[in-house]
N, C-alpha and C. Protein backbone atom coordinates (compact mmCIF):
# COMPACT_ATOMS: atom_id res chain seq x y z
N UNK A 1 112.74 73.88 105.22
CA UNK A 1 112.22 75.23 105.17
C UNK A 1 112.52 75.84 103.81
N UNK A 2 111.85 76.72 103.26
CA UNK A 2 111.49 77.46 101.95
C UNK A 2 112.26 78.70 102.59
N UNK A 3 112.97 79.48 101.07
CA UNK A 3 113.08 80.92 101.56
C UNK A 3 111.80 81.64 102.24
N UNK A 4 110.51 81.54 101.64
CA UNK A 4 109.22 82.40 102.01
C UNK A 4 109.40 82.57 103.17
N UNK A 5 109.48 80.55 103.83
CA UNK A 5 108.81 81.11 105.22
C UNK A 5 110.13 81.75 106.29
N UNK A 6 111.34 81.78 105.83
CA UNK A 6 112.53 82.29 106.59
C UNK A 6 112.39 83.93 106.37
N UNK A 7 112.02 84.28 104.96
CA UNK A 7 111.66 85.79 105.34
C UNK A 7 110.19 86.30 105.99
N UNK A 8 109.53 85.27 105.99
CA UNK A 8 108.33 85.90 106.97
C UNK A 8 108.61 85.81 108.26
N UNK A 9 108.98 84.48 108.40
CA UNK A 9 109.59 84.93 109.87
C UNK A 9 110.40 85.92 110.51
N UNK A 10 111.39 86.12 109.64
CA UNK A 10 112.49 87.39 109.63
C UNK A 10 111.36 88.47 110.02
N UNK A 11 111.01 88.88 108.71
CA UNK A 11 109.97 90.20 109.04
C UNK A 11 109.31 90.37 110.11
N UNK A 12 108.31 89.19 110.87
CA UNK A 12 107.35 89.22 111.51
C UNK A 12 108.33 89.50 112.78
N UNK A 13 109.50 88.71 112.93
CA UNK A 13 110.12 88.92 114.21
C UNK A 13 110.51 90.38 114.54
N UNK A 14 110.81 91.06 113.24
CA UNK A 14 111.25 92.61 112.95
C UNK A 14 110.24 93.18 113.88
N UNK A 15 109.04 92.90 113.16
CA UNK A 15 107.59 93.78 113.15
C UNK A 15 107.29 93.64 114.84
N UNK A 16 107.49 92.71 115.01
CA UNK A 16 107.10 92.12 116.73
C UNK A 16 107.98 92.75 117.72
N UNK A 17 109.36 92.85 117.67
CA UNK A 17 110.17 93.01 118.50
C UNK A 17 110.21 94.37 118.58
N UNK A 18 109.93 95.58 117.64
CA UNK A 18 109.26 96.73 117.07
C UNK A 18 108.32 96.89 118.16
N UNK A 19 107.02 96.63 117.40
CA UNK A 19 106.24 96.95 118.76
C UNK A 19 105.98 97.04 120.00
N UNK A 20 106.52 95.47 120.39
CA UNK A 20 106.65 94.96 121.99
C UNK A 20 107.74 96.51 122.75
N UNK A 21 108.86 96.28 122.29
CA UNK A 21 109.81 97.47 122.45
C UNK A 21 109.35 99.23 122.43
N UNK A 22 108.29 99.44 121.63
CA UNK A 22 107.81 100.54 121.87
C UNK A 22 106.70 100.93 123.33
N UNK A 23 105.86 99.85 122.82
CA UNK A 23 105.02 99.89 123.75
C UNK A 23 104.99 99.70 125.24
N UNK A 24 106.46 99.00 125.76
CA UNK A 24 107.23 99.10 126.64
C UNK A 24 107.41 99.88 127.13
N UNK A 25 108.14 100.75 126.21
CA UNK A 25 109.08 101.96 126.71
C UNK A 25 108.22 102.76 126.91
N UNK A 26 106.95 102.94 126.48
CA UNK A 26 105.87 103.95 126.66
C UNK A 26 105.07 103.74 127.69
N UNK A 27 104.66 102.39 128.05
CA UNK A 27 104.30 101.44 129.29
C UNK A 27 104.86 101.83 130.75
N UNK A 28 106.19 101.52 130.52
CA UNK A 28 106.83 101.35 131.76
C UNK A 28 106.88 102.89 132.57
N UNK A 29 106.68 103.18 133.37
CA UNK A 29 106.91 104.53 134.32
C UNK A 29 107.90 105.06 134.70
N UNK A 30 109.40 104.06 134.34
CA UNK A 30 110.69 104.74 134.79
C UNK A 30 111.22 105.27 133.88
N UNK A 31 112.11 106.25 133.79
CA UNK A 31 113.17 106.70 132.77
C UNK A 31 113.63 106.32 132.23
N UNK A 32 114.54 105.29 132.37
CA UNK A 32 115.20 103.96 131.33
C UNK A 32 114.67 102.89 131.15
N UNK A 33 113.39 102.94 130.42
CA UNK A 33 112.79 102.11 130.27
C UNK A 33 112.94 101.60 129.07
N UNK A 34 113.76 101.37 128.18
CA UNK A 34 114.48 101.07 127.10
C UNK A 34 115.27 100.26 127.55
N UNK A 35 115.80 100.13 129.19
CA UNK A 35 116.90 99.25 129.10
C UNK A 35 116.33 97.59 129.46
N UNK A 36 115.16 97.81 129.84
CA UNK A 36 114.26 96.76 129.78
C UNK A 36 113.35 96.68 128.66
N UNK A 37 112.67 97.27 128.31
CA UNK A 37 112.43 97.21 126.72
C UNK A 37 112.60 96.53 125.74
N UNK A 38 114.10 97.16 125.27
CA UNK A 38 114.70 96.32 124.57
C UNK A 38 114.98 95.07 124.10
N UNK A 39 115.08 94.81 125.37
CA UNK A 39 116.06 92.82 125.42
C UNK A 39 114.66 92.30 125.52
N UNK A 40 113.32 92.58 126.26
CA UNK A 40 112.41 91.93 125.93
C UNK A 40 111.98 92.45 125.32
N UNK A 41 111.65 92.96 124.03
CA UNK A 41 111.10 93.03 123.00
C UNK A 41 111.95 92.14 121.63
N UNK A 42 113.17 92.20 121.96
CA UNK A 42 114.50 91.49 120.96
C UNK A 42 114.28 89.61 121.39
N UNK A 43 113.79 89.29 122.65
CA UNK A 43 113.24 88.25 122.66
C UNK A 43 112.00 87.98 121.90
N UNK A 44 111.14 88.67 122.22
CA UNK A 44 109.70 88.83 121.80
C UNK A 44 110.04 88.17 120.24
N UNK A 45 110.90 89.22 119.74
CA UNK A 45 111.05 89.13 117.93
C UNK A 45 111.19 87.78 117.81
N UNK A 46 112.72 87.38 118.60
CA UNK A 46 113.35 86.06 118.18
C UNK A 46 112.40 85.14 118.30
N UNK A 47 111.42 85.05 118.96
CA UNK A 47 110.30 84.19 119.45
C UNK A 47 109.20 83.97 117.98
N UNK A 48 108.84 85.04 118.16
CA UNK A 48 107.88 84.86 116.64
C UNK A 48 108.65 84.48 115.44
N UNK A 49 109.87 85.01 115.19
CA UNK A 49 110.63 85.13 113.73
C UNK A 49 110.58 83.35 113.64
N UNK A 50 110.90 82.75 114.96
CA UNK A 50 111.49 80.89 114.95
C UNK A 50 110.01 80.49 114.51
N UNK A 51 108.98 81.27 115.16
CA UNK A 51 107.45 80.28 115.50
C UNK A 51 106.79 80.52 113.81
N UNK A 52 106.96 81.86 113.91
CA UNK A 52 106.66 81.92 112.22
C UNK A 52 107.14 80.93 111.05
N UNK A 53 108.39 81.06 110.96
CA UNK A 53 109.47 80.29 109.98
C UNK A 53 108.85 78.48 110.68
N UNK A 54 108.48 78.06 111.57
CA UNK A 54 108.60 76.94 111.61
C UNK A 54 106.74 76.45 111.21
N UNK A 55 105.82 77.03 111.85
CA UNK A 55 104.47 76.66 111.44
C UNK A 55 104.20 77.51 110.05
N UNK A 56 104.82 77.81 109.20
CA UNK A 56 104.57 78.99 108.00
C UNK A 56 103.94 77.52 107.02
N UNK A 57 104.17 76.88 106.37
CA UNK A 57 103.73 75.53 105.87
C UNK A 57 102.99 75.47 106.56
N UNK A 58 102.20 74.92 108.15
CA UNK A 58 101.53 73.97 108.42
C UNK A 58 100.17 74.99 108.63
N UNK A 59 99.81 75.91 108.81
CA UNK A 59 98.71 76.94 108.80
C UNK A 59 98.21 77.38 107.46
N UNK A 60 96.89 77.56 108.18
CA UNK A 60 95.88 77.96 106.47
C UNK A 60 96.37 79.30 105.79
N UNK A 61 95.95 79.43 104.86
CA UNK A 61 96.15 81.09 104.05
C UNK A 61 96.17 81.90 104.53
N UNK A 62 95.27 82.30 105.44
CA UNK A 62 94.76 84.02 106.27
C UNK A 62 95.72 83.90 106.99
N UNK A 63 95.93 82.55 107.64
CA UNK A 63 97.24 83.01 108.86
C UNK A 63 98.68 83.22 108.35
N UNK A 64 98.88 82.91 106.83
CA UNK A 64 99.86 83.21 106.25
C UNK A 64 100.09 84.21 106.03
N UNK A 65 98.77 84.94 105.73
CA UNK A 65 98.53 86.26 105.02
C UNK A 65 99.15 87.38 106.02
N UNK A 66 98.38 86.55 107.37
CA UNK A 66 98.90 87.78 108.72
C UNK A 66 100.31 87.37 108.65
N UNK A 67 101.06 86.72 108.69
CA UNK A 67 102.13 86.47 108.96
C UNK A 67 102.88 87.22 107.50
N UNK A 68 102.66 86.98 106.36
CA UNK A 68 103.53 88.16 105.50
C UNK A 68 103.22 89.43 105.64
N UNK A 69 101.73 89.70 106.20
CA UNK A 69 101.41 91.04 106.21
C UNK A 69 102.18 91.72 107.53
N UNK A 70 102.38 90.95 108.60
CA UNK A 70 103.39 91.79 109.42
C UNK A 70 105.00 91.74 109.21
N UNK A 71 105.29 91.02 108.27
CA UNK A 71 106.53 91.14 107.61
C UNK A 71 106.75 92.00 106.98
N UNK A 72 105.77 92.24 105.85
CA UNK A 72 105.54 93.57 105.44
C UNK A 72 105.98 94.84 106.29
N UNK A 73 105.11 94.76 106.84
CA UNK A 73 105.19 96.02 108.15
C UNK A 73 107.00 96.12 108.50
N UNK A 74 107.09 95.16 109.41
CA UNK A 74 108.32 94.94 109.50
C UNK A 74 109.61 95.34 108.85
N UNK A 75 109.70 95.18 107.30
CA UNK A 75 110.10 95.36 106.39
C UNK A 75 110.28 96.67 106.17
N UNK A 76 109.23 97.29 106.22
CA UNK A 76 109.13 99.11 105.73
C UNK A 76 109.72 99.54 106.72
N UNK A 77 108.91 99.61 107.81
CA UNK A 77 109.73 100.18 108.71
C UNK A 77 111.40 100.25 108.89
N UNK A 78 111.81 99.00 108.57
CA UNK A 78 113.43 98.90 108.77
C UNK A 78 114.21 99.74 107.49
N UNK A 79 112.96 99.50 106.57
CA UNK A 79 114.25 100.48 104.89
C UNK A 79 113.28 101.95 105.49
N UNK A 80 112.37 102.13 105.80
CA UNK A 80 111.94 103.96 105.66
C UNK A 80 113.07 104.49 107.01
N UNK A 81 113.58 103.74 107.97
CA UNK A 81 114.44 104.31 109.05
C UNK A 81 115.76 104.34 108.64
N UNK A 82 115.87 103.32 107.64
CA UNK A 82 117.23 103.29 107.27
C UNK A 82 117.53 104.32 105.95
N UNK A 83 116.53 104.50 105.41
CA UNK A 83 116.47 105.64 104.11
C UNK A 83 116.43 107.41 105.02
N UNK A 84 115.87 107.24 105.95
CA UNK A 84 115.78 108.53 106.87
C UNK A 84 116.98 108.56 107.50
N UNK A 85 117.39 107.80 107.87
CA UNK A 85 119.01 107.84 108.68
C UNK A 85 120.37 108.58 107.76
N UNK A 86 120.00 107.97 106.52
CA UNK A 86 121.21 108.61 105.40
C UNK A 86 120.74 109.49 105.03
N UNK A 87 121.66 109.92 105.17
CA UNK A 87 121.46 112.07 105.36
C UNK A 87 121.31 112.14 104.23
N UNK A 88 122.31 111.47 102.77
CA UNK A 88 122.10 112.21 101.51
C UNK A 88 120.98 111.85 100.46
N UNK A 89 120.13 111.05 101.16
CA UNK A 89 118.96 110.85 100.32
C UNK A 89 118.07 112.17 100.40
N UNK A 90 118.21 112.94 101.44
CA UNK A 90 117.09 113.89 101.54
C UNK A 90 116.23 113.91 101.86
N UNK A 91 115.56 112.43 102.96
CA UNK A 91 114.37 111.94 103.33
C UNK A 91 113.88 112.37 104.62
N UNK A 92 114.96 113.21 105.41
CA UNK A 92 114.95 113.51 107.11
C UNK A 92 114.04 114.07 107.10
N UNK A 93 113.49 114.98 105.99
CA UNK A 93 112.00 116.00 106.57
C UNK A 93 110.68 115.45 106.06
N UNK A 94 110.78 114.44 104.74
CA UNK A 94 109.82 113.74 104.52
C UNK A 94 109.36 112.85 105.02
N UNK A 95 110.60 111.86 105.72
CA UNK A 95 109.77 110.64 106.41
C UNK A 95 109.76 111.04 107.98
N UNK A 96 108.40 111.47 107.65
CA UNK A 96 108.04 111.90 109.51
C UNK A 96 107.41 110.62 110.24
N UNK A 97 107.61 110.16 111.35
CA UNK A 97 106.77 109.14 112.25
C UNK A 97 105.69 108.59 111.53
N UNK A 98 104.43 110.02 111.49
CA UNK A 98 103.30 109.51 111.42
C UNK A 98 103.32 109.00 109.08
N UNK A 99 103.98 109.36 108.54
CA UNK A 99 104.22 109.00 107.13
C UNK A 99 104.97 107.55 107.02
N UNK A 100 105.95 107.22 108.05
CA UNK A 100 106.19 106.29 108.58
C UNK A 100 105.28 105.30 108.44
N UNK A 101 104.32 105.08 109.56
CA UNK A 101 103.19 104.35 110.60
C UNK A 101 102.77 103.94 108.95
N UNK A 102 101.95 105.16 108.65
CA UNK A 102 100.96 104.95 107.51
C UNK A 102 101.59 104.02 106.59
N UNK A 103 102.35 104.47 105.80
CA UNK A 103 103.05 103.86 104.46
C UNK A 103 103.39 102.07 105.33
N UNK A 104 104.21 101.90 106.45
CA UNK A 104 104.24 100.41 107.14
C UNK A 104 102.97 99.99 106.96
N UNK A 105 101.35 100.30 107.64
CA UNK A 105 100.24 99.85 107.36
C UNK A 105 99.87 99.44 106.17
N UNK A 106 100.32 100.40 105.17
CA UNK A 106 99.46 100.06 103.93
C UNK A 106 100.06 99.24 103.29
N UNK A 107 101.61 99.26 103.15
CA UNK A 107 102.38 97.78 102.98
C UNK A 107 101.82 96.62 103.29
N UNK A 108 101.78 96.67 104.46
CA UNK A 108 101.12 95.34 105.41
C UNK A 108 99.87 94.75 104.92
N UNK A 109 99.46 96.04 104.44
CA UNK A 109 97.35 95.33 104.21
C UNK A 109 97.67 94.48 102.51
N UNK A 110 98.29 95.67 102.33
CA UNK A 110 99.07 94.99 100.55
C UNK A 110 99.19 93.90 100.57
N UNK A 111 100.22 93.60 101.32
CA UNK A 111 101.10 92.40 101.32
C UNK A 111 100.14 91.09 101.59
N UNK A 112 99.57 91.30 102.51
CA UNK A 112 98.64 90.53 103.21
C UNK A 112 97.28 90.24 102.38
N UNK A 113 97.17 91.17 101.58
CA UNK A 113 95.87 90.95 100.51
C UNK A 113 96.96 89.95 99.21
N UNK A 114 97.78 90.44 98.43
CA UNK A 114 98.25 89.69 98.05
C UNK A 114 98.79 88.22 97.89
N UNK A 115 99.26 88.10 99.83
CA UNK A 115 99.50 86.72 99.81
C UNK A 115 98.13 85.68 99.59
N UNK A 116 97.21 86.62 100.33
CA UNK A 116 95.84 85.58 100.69
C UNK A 116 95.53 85.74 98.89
N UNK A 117 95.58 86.09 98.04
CA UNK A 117 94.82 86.09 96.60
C UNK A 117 95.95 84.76 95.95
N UNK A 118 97.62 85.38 96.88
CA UNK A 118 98.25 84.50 95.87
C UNK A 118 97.37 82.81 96.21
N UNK A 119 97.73 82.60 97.33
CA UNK A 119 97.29 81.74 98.13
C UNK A 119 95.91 80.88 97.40
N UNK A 120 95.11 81.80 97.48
CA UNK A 120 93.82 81.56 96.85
C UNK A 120 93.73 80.74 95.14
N UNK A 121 94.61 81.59 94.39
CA UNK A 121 94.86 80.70 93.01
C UNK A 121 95.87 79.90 92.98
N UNK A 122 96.59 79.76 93.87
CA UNK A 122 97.93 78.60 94.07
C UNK A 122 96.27 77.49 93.96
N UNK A 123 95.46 77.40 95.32
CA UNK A 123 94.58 76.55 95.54
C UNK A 123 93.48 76.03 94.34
N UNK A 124 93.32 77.13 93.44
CA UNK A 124 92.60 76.77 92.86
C UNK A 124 93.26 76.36 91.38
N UNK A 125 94.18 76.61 91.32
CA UNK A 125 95.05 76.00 89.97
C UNK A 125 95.25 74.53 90.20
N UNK A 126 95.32 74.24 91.66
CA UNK A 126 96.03 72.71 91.42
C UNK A 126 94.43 71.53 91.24
């Protein structure tokens, strides 16, 4: 394994276990629905982060592309929560949810346009 594909996997598992876990908790009809949530969505991650990191080599470009581009995602999200969490940056009123969402998306499309271009002249150089 390559660093690349250990941080795409990383990310993607981020990005995955993220969602699954939200959409859960918003899903489910009981009150503590976080306490199920959670652990399956933290599976969910571990699941993709292994499947990513291990087929990252053996799949074409685009599926690479998705796979850094939700790393991407992944990625933002974890530094814009962690930059909002520390009080003395000054970020608590700027990084709202929906500035959040957005800025993770547009990372993602970035990232994901990038890999597929890198991808593209890796192919055509050799």
């Amino acid at each position: 394994m390559l660093g690349r594909d250990m941080v795409s996997g990383f990310g993607a598992g981020i990005a995955v276990a993220l969602v699954v876990s939200v959409i859960l908790i918003e899903a489910l009809p009981f009150e503590f629905s976080a306490i199920v949530a959670l652990p399956v969505g933290l599976l969910a991650g571990i699941g993709t982060g292994v499947l990513v990191a291990r087929r990252y080599e053996q799949v074409d470009r685009s599926t690479r592309a998705l796979f850094d581009g939700s790393a991407g995602f992944g990625y933002t999200v974890v530094l814009l929560v962690a930059a909002r969490y520390v009080g003395r940056l000054g970020l608590r009123s700027i990084v709202t949810f929906q500035r959040l969402l957005v800025a993770a998306v547009v990372v993602a499309l970035l990232t994901a346009m990038a890999s597929w271009l890198f991808a593209r002249s890796a192919v055509a150089g050799r």
